[in-house]
Protein backbone atom coordinates (compact mmCIF):
# COMPACT_ATOMS: atom_id res chain seq x y z
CA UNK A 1 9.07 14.75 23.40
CA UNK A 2 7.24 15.34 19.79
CA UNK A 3 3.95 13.66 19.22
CA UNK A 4 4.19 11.35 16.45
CA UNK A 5 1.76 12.69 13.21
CA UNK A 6 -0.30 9.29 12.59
CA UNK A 7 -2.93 11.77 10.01
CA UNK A 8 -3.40 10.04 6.88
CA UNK A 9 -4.82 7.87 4.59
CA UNK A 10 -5.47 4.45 5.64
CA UNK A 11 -7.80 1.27 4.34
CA UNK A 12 -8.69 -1.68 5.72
CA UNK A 13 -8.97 -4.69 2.78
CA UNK A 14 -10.51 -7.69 3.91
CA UNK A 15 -8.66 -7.10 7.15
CA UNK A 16 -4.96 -6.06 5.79
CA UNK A 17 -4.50 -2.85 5.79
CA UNK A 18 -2.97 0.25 4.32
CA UNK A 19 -1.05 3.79 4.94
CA UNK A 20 -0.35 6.63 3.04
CA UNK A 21 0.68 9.56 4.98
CA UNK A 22 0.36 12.01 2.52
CA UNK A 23 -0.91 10.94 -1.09
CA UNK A 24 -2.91 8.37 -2.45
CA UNK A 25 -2.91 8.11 -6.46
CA UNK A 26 -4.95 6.00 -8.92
CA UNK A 27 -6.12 6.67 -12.65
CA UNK A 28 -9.61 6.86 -11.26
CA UNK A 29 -8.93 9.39 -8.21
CA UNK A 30 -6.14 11.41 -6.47
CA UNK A 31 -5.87 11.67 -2.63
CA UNK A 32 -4.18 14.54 -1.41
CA UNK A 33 -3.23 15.36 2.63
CA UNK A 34 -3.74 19.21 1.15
CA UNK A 35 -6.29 18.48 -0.80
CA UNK A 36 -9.07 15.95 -2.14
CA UNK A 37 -9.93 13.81 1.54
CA UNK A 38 -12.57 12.36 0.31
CA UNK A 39 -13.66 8.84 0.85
CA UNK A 40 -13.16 6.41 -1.71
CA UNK A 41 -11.70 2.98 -3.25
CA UNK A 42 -11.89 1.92 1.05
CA UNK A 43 -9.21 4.97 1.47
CA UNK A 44 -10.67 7.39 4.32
CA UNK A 45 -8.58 10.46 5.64
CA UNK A 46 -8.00 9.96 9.58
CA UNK A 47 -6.58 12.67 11.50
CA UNK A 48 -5.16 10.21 14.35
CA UNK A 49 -4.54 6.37 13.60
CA UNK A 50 -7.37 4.14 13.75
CA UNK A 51 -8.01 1.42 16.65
CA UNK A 52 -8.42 -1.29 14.08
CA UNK A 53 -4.95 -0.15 12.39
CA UNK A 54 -3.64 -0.19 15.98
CA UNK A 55 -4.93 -3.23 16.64
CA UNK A 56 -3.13 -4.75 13.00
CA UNK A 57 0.03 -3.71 14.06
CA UNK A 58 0.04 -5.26 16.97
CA UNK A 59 -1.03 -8.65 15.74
CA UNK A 60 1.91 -8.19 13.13
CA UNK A 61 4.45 -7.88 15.60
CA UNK A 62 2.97 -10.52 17.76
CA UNK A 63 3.23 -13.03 15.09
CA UNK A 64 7.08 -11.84 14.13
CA UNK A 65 8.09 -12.25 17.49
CA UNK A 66 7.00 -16.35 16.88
CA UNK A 67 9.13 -16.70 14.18
């Protein structure tokens, strides 16, 4: 079975948080899987998922399945 590829961009904001497997773009900076990594704006290059995001997704789905 293939690993899933959970390298990216990710940022937590006051505790919601954010994915972007391959590109992040703003008209103050450019993040690029191939290129630019560098931290900024809360965005941070990971090359495996975080806990915390982990940990958000769960919650997420926990709450979904109340509804």
């Amino acid at each position: 079975m293939e690993e899933l590829d959970t390298s990216g961009f990710y940022k937590d904001d006051n505790g919601e948080w954010f994915f972007a497997p391959n590109f992040v773009y703003s008209t103050a900076y450019t993040l690029e899987r191939d290129g630019n990594r560098e931290s900024v704006d809360g965005w941070a290059w990971y090359e495996e998922q975080p806990t915390n995001y982990t940990e958000y997704l769960n919650k997420l789905n926990e709450s979904e399945e109340l509804i």
